[in-house]
N, C-alpha and C. Protein backbone atom coordinates (compact mmCIF):
# COMPACT_ATOMS: atom_id res chain seq x y z
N UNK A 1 99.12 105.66 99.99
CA UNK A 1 98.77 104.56 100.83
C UNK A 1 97.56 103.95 100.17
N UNK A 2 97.34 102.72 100.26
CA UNK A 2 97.59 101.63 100.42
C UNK A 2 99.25 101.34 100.38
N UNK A 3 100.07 100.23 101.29
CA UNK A 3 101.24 99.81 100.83
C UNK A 3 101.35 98.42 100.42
N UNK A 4 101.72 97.96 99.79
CA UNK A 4 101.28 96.80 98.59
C UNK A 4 102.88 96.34 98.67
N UNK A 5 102.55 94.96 99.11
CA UNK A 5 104.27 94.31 99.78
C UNK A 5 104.02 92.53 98.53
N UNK A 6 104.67 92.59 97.81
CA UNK A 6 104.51 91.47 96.68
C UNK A 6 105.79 90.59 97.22
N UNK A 7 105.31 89.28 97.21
CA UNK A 7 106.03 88.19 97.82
C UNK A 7 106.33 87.35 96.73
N UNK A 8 107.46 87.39 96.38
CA UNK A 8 107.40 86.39 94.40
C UNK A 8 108.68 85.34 94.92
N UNK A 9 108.87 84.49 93.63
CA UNK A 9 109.65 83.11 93.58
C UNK A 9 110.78 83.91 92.61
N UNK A 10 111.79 83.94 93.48
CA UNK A 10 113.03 84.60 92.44
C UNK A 10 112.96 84.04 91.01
N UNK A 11 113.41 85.50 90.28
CA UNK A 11 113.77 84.63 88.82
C UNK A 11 113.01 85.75 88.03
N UNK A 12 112.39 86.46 88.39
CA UNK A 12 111.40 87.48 87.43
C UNK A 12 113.07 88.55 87.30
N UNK A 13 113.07 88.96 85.61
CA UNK A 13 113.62 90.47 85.50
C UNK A 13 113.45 91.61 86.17
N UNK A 14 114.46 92.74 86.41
CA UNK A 14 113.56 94.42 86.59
C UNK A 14 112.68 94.38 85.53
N UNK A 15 112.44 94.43 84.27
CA UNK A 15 111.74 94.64 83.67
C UNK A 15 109.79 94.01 83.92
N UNK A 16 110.30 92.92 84.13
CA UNK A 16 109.35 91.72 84.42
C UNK A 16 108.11 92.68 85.82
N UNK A 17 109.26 92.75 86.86
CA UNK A 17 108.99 92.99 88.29
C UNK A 17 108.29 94.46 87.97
N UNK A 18 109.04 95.58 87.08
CA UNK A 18 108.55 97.14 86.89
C UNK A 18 107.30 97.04 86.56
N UNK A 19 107.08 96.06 85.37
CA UNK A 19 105.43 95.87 84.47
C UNK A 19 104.67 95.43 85.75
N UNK A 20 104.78 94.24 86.12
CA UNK A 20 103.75 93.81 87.38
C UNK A 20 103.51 95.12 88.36
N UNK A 21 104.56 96.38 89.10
CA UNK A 21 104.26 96.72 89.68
C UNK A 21 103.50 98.08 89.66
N UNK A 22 103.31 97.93 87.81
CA UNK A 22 102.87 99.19 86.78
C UNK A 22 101.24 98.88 87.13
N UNK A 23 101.34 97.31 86.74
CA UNK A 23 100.04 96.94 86.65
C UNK A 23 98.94 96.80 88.13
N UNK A 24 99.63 96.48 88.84
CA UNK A 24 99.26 96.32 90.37
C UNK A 24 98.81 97.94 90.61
N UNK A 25 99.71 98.90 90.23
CA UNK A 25 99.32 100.24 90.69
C UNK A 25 97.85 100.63 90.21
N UNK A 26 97.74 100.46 88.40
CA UNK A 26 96.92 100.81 87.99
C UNK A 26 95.28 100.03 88.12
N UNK A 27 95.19 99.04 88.95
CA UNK A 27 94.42 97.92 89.70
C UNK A 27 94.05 98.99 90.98
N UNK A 28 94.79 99.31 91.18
CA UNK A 28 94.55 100.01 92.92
C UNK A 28 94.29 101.54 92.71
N UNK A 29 94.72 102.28 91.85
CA UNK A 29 94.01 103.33 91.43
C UNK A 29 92.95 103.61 91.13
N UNK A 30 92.31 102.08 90.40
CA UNK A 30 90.89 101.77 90.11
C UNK A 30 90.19 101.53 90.95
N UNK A 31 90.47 100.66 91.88
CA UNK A 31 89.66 100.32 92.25
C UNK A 31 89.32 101.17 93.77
N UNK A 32 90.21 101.89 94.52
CA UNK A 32 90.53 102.56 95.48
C UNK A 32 90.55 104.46 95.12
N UNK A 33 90.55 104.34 93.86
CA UNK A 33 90.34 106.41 93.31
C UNK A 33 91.07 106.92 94.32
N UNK A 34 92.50 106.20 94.68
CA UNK A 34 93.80 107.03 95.16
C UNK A 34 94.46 108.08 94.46
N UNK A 35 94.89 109.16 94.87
CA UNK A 35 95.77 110.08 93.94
C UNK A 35 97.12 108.78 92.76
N UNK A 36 97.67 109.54 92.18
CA UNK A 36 98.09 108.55 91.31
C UNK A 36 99.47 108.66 92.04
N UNK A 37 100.00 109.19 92.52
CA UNK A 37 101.16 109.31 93.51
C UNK A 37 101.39 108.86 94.89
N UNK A 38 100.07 108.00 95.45
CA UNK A 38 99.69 107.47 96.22
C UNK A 38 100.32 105.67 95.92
N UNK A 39 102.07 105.76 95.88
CA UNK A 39 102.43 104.49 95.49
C UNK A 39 103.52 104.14 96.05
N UNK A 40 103.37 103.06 97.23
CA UNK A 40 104.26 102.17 97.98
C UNK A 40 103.75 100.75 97.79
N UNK A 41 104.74 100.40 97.41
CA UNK A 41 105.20 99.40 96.44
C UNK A 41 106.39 98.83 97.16
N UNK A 42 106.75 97.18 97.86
CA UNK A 42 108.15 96.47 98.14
C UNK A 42 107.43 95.41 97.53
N UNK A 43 109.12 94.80 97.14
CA UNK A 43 109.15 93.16 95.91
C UNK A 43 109.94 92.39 96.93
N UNK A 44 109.63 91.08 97.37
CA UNK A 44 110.14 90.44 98.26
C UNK A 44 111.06 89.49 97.21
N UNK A 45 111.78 88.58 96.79
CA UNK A 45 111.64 87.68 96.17
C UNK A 45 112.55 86.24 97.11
N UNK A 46 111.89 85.45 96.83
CA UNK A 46 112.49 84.11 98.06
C UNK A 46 113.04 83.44 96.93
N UNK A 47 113.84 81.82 97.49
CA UNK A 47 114.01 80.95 96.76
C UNK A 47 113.30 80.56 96.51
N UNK A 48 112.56 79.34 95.43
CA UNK A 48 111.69 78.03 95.47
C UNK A 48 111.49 77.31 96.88
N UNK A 49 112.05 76.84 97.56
CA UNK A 49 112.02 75.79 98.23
C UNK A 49 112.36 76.55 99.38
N UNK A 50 112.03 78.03 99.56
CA UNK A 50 111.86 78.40 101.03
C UNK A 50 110.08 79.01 100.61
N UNK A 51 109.68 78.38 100.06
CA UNK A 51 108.25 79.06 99.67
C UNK A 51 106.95 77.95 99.66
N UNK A 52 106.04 77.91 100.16
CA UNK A 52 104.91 77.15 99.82
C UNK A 52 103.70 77.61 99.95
N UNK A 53 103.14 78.22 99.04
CA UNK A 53 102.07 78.49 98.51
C UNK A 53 101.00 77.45 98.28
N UNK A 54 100.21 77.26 98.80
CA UNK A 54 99.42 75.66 98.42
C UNK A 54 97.43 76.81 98.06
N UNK A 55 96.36 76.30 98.17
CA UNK A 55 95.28 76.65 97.94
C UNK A 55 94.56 76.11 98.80
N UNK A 56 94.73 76.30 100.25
CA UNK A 56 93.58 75.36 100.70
C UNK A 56 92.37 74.49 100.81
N UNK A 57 92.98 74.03 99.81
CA UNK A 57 92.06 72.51 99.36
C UNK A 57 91.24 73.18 98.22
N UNK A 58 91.32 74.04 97.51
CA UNK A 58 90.72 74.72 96.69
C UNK A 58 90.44 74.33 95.14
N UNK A 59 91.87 73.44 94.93
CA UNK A 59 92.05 72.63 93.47
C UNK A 59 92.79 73.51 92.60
N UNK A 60 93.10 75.03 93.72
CA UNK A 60 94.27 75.77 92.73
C UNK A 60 95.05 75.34 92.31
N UNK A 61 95.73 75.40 90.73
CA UNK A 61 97.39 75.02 90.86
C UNK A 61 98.12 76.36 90.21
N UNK A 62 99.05 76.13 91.10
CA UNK A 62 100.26 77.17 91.08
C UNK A 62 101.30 76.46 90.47
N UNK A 63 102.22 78.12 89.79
CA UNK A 63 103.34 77.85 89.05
C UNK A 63 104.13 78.70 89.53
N UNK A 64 105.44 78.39 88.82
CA UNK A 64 106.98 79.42 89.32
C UNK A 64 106.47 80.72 89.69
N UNK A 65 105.65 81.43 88.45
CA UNK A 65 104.87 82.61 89.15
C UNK A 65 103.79 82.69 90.10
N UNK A 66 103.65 82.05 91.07
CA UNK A 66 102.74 82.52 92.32
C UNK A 66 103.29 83.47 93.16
N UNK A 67 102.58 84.19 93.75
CA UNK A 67 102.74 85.41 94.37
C UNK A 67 101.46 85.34 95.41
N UNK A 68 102.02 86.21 96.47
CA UNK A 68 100.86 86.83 97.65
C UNK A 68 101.32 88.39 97.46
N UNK A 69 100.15 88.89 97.43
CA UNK A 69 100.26 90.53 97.19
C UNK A 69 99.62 90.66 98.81
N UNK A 70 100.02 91.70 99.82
CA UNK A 70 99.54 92.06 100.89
C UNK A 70 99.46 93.65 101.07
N UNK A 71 98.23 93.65 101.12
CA UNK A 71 97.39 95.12 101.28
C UNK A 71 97.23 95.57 102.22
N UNK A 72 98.59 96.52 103.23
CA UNK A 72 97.94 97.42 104.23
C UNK A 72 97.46 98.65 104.05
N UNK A 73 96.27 98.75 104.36
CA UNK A 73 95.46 99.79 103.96
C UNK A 73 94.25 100.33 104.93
N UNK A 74 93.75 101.91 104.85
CA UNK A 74 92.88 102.25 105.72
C UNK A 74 91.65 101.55 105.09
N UNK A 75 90.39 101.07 105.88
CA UNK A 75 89.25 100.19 105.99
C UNK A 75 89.22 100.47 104.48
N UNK A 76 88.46 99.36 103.63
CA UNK A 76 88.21 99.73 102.46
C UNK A 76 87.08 98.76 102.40
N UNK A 77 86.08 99.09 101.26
CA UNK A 77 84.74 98.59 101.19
C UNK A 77 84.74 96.77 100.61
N UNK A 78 83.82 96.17 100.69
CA UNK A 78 83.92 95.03 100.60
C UNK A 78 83.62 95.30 98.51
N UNK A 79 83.16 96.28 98.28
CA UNK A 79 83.06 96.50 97.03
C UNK A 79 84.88 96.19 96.70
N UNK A 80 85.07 97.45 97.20
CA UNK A 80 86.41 97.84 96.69
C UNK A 80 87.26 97.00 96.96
N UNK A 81 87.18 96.18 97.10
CA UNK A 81 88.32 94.88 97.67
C UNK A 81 87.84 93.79 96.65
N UNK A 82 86.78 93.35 96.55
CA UNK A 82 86.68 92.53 95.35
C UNK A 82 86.40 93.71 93.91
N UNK A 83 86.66 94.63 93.77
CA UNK A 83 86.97 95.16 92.41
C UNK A 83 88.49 95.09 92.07
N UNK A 84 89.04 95.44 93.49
CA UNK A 84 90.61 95.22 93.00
C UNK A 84 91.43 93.65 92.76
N UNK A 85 90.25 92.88 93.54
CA UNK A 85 91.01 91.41 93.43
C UNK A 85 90.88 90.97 91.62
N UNK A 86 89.77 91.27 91.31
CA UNK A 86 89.26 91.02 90.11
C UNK A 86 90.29 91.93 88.93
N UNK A 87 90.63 93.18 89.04
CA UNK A 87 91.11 94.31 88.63
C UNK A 87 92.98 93.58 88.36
N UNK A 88 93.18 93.49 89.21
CA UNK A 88 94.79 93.00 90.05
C UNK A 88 94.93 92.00 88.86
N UNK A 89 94.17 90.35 88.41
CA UNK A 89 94.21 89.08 88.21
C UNK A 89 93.98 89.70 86.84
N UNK A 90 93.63 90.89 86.37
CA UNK A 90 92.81 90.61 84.79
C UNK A 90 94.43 91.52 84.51
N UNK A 91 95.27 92.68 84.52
CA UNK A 91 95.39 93.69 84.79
C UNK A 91 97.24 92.67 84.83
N UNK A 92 97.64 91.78 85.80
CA UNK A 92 98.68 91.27 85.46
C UNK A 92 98.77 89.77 84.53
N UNK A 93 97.67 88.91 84.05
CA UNK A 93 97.23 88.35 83.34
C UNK A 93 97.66 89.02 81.65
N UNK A 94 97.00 89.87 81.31
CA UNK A 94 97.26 90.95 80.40
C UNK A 94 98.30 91.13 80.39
N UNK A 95 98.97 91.93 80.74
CA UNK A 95 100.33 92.81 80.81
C UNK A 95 101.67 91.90 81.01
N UNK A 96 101.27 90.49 82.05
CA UNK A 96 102.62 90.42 82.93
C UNK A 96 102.17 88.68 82.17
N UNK A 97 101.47 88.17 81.62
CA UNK A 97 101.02 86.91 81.59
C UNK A 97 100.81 86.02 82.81
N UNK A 98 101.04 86.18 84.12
CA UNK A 98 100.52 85.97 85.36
C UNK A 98 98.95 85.16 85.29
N UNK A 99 98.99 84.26 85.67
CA UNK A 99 97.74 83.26 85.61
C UNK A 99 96.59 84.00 87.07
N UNK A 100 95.80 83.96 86.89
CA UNK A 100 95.02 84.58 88.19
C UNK A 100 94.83 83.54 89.28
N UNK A 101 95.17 82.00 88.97
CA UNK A 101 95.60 81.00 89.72
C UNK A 101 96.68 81.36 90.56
N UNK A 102 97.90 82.23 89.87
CA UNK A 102 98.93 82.08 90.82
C UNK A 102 98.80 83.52 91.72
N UNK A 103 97.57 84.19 91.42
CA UNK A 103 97.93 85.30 92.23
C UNK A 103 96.93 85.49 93.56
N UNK A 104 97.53 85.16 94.87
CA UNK A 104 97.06 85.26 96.30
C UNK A 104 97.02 86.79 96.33
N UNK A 105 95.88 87.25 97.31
CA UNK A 105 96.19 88.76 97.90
C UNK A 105 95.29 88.63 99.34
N UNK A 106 96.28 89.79 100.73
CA UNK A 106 95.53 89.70 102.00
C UNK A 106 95.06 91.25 102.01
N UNK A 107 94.22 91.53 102.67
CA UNK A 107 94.85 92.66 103.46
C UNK A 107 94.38 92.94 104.86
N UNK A 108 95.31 93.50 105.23
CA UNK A 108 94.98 94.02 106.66
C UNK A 108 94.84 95.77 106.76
N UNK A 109 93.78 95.71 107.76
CA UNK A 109 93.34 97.20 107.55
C UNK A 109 94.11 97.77 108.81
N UNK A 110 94.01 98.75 108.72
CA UNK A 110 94.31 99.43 110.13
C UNK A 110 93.94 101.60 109.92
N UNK A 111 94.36 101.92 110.97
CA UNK A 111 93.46 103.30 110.85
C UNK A 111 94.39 104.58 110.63
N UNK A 112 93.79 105.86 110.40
CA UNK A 112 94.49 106.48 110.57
C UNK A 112 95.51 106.73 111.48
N UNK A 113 95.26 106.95 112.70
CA UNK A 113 96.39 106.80 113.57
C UNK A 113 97.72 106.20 113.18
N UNK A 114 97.96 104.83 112.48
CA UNK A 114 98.81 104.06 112.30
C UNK A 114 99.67 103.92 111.06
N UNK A 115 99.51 105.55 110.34
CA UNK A 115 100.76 105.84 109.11
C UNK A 115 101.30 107.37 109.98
N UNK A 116 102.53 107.22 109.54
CA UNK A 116 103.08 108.28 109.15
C UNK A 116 103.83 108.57 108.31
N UNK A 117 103.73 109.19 107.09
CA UNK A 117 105.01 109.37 105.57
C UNK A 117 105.71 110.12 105.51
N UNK A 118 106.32 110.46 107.15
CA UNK A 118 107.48 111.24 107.01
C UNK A 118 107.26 112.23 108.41
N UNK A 119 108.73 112.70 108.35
CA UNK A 119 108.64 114.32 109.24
C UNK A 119 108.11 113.97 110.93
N UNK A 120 107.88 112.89 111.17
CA UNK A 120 107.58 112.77 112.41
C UNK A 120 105.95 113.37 113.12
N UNK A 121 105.52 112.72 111.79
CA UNK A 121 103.92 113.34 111.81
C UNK A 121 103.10 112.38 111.47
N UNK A 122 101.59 112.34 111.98
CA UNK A 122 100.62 111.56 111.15
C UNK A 122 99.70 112.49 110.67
N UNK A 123 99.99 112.51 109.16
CA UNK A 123 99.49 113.67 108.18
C UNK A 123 98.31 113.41 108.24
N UNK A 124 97.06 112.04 108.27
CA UNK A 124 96.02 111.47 108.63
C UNK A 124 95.47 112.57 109.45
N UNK A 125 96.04 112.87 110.60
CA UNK A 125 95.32 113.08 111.88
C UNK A 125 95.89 114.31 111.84
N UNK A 126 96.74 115.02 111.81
CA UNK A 126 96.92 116.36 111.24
C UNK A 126 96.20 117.27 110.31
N UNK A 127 95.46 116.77 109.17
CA UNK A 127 94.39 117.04 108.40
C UNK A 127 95.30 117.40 107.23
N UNK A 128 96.60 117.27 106.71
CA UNK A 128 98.01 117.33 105.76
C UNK A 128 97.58 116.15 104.61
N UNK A 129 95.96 115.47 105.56
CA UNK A 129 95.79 113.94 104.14
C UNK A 129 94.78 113.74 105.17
N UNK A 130 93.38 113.29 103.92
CA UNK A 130 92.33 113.07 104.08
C UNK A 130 91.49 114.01 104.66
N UNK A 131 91.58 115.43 104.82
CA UNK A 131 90.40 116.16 105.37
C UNK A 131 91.25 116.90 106.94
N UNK A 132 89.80 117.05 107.47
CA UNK A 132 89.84 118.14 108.45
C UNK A 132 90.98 117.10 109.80
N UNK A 133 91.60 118.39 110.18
CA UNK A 133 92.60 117.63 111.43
C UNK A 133 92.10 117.45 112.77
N UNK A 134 92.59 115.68 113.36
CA UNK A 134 92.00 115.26 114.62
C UNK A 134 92.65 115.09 115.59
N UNK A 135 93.98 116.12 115.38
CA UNK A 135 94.63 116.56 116.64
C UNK A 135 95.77 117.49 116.23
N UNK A 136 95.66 118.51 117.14
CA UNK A 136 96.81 119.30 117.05
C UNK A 136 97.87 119.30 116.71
N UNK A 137 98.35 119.84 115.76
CA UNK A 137 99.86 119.05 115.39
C UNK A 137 101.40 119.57 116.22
């Protein structure tokens, strides 16, 4: 966890889509010092013209490759959120040729309570992930 939901403009390869989501991982490993197996990962991809991406008045311009990356994740530091935005833009720039123009990212936080990765448990609050347990399992 973090789960990292990428919203793209059809037309990228598997190959294309695997590298970006190589590179996105290794952005969030950095910047978040998650286990390296700590990786949920979905690729949305729309048509063109069910998509509009604009910059709010910003003077961004976007191309075929724009994307919104959305970060649900437990609270994370205002550090660690602009290391990964920075991390993310240099990281698929490099690797994926991705302009840091076309790349949007949100996230929304939410708490332990609100994962569970299986088995009908929240490993969170069980103490199975992240430390000592905050309720009986």
């Amino acid at each position: 966890m973090p789960l990292l939901r990428f919203d793209l403009i059809e037309g990228r390869t598997d190959v294309q889509i695997a590298t970006l989501l190589d590179a996105a991982h290794d952005a969030m490993l950095e910047a978040f010092k998650v286990p390296v197996r700590d990786r949920y990962q979905l690729v949305y991809q729309h048509r063109a013209e069910l998509a509009r991406i604009e910059d709010t008045g910003l003077g961004i311009a976007r191309t075929k490759d724009v994307m919104i990356v959305s970060v649900t994740t437990r609270p994370r530091t205002q550090e660690e959120k602009v290391k990964f935005y920075k991390l993310l833009c240099e990281y698929l720039e490099k690797r994926c040729g991705i302009a840091p123009s076309d790349v949007m990212v949100n996230f929304v936080s939410n708490t332990d309570d609100d994962w569970s990765f299986g088995n009908g448990e929240a490993q969170f609050l069980t103490g199975k992930l992240g430390g000592k347990p905050q309720i009986n399992p």
